[in-house]
Protein backbone atom coordinates (compact mmCIF):
# COMPACT_ATOMS: atom_id res chain seq x y z
CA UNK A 1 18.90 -4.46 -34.09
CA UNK A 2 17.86 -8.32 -34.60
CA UNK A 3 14.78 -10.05 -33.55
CA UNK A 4 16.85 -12.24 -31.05
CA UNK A 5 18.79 -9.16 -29.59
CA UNK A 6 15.17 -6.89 -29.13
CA UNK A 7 13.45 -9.83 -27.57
CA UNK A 8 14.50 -9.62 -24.31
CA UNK A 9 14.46 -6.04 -24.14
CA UNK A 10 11.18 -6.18 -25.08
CA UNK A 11 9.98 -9.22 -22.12
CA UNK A 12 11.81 -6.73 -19.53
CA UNK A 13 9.71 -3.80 -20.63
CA UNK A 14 6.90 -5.77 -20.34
CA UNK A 15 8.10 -7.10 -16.67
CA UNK A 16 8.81 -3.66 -15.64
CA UNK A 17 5.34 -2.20 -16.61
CA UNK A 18 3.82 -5.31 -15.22
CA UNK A 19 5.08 -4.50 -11.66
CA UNK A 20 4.11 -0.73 -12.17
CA UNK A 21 7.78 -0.09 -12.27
CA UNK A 22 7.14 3.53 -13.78
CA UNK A 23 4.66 4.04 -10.91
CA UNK A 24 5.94 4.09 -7.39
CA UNK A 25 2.90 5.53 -5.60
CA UNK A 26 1.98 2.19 -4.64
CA UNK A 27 5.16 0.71 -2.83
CA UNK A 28 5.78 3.77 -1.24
CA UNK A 29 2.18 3.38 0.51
CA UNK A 30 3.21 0.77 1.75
CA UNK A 31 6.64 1.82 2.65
CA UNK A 32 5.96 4.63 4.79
CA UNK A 33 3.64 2.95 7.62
CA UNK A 34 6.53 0.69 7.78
CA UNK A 35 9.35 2.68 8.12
CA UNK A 36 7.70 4.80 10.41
CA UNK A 37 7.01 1.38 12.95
CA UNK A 38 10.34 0.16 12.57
CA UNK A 39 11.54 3.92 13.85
CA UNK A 40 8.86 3.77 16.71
CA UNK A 41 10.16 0.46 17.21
CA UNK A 42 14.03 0.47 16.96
CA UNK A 43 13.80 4.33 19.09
CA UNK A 44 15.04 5.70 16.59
CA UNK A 45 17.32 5.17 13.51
CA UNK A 46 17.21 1.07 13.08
CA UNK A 47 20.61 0.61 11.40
CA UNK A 48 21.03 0.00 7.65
CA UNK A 49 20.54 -3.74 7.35
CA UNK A 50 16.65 -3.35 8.74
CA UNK A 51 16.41 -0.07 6.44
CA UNK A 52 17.48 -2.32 3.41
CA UNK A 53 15.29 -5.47 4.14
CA UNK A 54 12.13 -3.04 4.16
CA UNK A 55 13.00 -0.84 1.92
CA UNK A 56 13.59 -3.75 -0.69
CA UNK A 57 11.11 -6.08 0.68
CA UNK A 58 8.29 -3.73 0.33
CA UNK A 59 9.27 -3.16 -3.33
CA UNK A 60 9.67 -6.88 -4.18
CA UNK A 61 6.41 -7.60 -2.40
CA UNK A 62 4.41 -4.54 -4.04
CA UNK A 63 5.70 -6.02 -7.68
CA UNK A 64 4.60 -9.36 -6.95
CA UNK A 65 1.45 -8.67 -5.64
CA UNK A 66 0.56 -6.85 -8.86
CA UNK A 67 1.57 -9.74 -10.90
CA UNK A 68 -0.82 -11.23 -8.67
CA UNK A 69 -3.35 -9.33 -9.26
CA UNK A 70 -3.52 -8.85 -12.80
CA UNK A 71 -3.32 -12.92 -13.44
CA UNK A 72 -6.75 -12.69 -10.99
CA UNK A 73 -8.07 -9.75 -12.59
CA UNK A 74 -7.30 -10.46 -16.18
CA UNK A 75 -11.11 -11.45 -16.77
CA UNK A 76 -12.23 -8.03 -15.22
CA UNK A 77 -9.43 -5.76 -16.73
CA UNK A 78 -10.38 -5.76 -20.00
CA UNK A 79 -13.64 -4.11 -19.20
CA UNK A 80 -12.32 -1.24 -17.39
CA UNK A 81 -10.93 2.12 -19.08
CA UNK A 82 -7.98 2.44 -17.05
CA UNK A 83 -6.65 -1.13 -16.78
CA UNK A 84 -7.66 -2.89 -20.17
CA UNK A 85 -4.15 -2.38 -21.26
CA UNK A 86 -2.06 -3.83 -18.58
CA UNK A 87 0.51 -6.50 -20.12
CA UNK A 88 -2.01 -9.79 -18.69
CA UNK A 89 -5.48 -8.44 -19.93
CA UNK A 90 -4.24 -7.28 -22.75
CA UNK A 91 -2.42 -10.83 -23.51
CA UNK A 92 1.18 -9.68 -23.81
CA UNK A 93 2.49 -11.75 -21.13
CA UNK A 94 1.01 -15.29 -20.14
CA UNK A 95 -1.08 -16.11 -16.66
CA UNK A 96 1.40 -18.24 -15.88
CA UNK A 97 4.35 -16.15 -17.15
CA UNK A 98 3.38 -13.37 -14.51
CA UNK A 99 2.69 -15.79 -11.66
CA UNK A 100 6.49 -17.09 -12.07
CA UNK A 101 7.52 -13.58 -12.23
CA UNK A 102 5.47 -13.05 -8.98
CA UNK A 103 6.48 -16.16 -6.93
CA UNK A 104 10.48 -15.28 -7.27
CA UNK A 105 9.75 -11.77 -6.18
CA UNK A 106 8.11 -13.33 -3.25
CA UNK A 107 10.67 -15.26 -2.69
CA UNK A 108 13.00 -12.74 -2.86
CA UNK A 109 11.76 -11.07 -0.25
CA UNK A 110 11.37 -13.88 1.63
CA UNK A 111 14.87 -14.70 1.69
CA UNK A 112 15.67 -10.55 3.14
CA UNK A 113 12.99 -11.31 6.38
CA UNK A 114 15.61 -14.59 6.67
CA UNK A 115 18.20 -12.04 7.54
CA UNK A 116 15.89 -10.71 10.76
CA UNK A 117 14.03 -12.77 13.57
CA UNK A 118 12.15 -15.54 13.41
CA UNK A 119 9.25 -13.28 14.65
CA UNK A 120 9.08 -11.22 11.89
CA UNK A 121 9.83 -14.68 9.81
CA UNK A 122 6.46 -16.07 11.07
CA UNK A 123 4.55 -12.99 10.59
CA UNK A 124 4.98 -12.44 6.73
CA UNK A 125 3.59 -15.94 6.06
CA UNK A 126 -0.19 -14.56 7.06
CA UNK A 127 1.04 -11.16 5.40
CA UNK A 128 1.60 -13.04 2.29
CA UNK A 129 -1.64 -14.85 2.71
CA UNK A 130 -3.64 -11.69 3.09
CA UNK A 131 -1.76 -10.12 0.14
CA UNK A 132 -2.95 -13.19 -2.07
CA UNK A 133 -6.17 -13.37 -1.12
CA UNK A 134 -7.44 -9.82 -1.80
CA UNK A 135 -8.33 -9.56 -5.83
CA UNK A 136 -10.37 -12.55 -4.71
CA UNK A 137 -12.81 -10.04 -2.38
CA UNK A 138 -13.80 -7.69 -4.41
CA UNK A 139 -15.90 -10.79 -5.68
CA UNK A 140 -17.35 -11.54 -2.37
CA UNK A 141 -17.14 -8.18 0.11
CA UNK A 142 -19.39 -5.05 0.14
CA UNK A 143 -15.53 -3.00 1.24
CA UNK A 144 -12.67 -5.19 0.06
CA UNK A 145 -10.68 -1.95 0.53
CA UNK A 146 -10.72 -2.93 4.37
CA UNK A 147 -8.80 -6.65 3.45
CA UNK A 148 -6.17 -3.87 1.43
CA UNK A 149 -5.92 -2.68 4.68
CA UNK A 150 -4.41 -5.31 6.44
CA UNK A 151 -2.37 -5.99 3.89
CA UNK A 152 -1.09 -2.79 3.01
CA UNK A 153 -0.64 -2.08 6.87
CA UNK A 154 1.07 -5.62 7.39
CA UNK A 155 4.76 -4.40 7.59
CA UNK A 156 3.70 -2.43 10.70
CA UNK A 157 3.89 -5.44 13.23
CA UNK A 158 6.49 -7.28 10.84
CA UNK A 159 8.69 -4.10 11.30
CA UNK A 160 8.43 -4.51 15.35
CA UNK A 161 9.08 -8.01 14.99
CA UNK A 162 12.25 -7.20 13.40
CA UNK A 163 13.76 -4.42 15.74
CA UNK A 164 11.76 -6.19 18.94
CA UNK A 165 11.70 -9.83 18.24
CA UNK A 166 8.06 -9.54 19.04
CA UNK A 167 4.64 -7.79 18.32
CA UNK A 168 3.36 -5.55 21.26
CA UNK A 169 -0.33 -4.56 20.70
CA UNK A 170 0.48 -0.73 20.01
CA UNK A 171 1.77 -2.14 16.64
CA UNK A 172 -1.79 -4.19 16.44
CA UNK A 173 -3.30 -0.73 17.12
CA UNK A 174 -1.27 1.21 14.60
CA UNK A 175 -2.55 -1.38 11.98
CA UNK A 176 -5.84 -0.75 13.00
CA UNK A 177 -4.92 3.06 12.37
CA UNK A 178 -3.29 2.74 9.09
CA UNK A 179 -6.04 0.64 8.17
CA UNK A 180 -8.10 3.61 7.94
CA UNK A 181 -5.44 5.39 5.93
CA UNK A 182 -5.86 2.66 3.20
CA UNK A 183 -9.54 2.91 3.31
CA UNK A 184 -9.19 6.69 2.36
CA UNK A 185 -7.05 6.24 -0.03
CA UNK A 186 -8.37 3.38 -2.26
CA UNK A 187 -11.79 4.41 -1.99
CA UNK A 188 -10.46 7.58 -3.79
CA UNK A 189 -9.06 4.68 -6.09
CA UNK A 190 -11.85 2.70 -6.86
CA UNK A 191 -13.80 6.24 -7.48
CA UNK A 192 -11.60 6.46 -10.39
CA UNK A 193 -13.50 3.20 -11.71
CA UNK A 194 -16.89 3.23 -10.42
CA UNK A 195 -19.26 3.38 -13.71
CA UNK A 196 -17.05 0.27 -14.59
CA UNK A 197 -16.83 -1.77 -11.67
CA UNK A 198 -20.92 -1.26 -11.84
CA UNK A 199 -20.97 -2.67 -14.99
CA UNK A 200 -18.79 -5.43 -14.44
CA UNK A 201 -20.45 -6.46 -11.46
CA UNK A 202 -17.12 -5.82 -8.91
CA UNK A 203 -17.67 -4.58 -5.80
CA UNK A 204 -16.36 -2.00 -4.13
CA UNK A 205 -16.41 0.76 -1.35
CA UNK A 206 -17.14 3.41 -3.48
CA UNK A 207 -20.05 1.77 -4.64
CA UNK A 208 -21.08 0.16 -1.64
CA UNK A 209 -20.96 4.54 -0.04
CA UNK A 210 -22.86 5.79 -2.83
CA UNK A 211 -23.38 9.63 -2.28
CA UNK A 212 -21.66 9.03 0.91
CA UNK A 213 -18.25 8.51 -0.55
CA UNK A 214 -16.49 11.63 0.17
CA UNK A 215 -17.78 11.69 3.44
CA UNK A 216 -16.91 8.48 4.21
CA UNK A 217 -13.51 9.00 2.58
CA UNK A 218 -13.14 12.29 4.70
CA UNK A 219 -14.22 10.12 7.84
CA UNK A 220 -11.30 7.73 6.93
CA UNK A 221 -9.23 10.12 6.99
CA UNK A 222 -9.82 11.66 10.04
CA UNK A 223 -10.40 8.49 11.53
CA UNK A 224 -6.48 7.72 10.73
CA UNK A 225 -4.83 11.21 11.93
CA UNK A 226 -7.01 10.50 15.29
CA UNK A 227 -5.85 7.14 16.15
CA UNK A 228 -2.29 7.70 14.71
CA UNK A 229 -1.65 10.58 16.95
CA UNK A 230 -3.69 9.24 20.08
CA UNK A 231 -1.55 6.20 19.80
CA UNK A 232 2.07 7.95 19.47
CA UNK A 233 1.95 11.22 21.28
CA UNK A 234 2.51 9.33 24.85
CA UNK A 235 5.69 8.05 23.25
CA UNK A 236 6.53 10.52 20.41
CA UNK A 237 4.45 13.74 21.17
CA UNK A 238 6.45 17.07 20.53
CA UNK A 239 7.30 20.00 18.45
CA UNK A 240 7.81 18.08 15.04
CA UNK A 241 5.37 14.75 15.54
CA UNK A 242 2.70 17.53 16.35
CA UNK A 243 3.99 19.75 12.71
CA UNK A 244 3.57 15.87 10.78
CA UNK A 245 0.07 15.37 11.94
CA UNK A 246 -0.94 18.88 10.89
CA UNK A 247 0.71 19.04 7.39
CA UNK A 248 -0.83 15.77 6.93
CA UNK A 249 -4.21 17.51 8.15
CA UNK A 250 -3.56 20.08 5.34
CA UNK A 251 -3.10 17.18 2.77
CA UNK A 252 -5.91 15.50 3.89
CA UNK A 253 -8.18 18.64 2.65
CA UNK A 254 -6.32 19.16 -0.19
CA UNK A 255 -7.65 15.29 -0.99
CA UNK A 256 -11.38 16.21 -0.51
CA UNK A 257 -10.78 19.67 -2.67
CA UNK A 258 -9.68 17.23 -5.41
CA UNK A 259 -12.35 14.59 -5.02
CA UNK A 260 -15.53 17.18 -4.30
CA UNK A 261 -16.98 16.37 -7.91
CA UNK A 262 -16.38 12.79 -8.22
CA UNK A 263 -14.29 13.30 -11.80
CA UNK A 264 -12.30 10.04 -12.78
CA UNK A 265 -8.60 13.10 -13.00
CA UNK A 266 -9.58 14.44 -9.76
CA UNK A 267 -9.73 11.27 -8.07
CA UNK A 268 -6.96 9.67 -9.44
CA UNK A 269 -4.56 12.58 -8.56
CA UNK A 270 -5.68 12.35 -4.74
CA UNK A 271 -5.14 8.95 -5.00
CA UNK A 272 -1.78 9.35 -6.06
CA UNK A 273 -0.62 12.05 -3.97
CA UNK A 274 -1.06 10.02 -0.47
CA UNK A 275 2.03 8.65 -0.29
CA UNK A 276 3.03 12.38 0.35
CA UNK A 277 1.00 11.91 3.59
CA UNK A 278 2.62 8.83 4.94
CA UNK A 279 5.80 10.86 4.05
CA UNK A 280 4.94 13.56 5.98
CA UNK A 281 4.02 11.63 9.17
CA UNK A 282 7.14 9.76 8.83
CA UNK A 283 9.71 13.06 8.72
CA UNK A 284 7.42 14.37 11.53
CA UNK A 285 8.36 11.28 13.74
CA UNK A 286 11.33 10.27 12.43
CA UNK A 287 12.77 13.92 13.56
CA UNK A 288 11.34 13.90 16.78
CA UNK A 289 12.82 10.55 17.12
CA UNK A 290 16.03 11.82 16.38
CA UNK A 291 16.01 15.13 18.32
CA UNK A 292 15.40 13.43 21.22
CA UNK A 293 18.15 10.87 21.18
């Protein structure tokens, strides 16, 4: 094959494994919290145009956020095990190359929320915002895991300003919930780097815990499952919502199993096996949802 023909096969690999392509743990974090507001939202299933936009959008935001990421973490990158090859740090694709990449995904997405209300329009502006400006606080916060929170939880009231038109504060509280959720999870994350991040100087929750991690992480957890199914038995309490929470219970000490010695594997796998969580408490609501009607 010729230089000119392997070229841009070669740019889209490096696209692809820029937006963790290969890796869908991440967007499907952020997936399930949302689908599971826009069922709690819509009563049930929310047609196929709202399943689309968040389905997609969530994808398309998730990729662009890790372009923007990488172009703020290139610096930092380098210096860690797990990330010093990543197509930015490692100099195989431009700053500026990824931020283009990263600003049409936005926009992408943008252009699906067009489709919905003007609620849910207005709302992913400071969604956006937030996404941006976390890589920035892990410069400046003791637990910039908490502003991943937000953002990661963010489709939650965009979802009920889709199906509703407007945000009523049990999606505020279910943010506040999932917020938790993320706290768990990417503390378990930034375990994974912790004699790094020391040395680099980033800050972190896991550092900022110490010994206290997996407690803390195990409080986070707990913390979510609490709040999650205080929140949504009144409206969704039953049979199946009740089966969700306790599988996800199950998972959740699975997690601490994995994470009890603090090994870079162990850590990483819990880290990567949440979305299974979100998953479950979705199916557990989504049925009862659907039982019901």
């Amino acid at each position: 094959m010729s230089a000119s023909a392997s070229q841009p096969a070669g740019r889209l690999a490096l696209y692809l494994d820029l937006i963790r392509w290969d890796r869908p743990a991440g967007w499907l974090l952020l997936l399930w919290p949302s689908l599971s507001a826009l069922w709690l939202a819509a009563d049930g299933w929310p047609g196929w145009h709202l399943l689309a936009v968040f389905v997609l959008g969530t994808i398309l935001m998730r990729s662009a956020g890790c372009c923007a990421n990488d172009v703020a973490d290139r610096q930092y990158d380098r210096h860690v095990q797990r990330t010093a090859q990543r197509p930015v740090t490692s100099g195989r694709v431009q700053p500026r190359e990824a931020l283009l990449l990263g600003a049409c995904l936005a926009f992408a997405a943008f252009l699906l929320v067009l489709t919905t209300t003007a609620a849910a329009v207005a709302w992913s502006v400071p969604a956006l915002l937030i996404a941006i400006a976390y890589p920035y606080a892990k410069r400046f916060f003791a637990m910039p895991q908490a502003v991943l929170g937000v953002a990661f939880s963010f489709g939650i009231p965009i979802a009920y300003a889709a199906a509703q038109g407007s945000v009523p504060a049990l999606a505020w509280a279910l943010l506040l919930a999932n917020l938790f959720w993320v706290l768990a999870y990417d503390t378990e994350y930034a375990m994974v780097d912790r004699d790094d991040d020391l040395r680099i100087g980033i800050k972190t929750s896991a550092i900022t815990l110490g010994r206290f991690d997996v407690a803390a992480v195990a409080a986070f957890y707990l913390l979510h499952l609490l709040l999650w199914g205080a929140l949504l038995w009144p409206q969704v309490g039953g049979l199946w919502f009740g089966l969700g929470l306790a599988l996800a219970l199950a998972q959740v000490g699975w997690h601490l199993w994995l994470i009890r010695a603090r090994s870079r594997e162990g850590c990483f796998r819990a880290f990567r096996l949440n979305h299974w969580l979100g998953c479950t408490l979705f199916v557990g609501l989504a049925l009862e949802l659907a039982l019901r009607g």
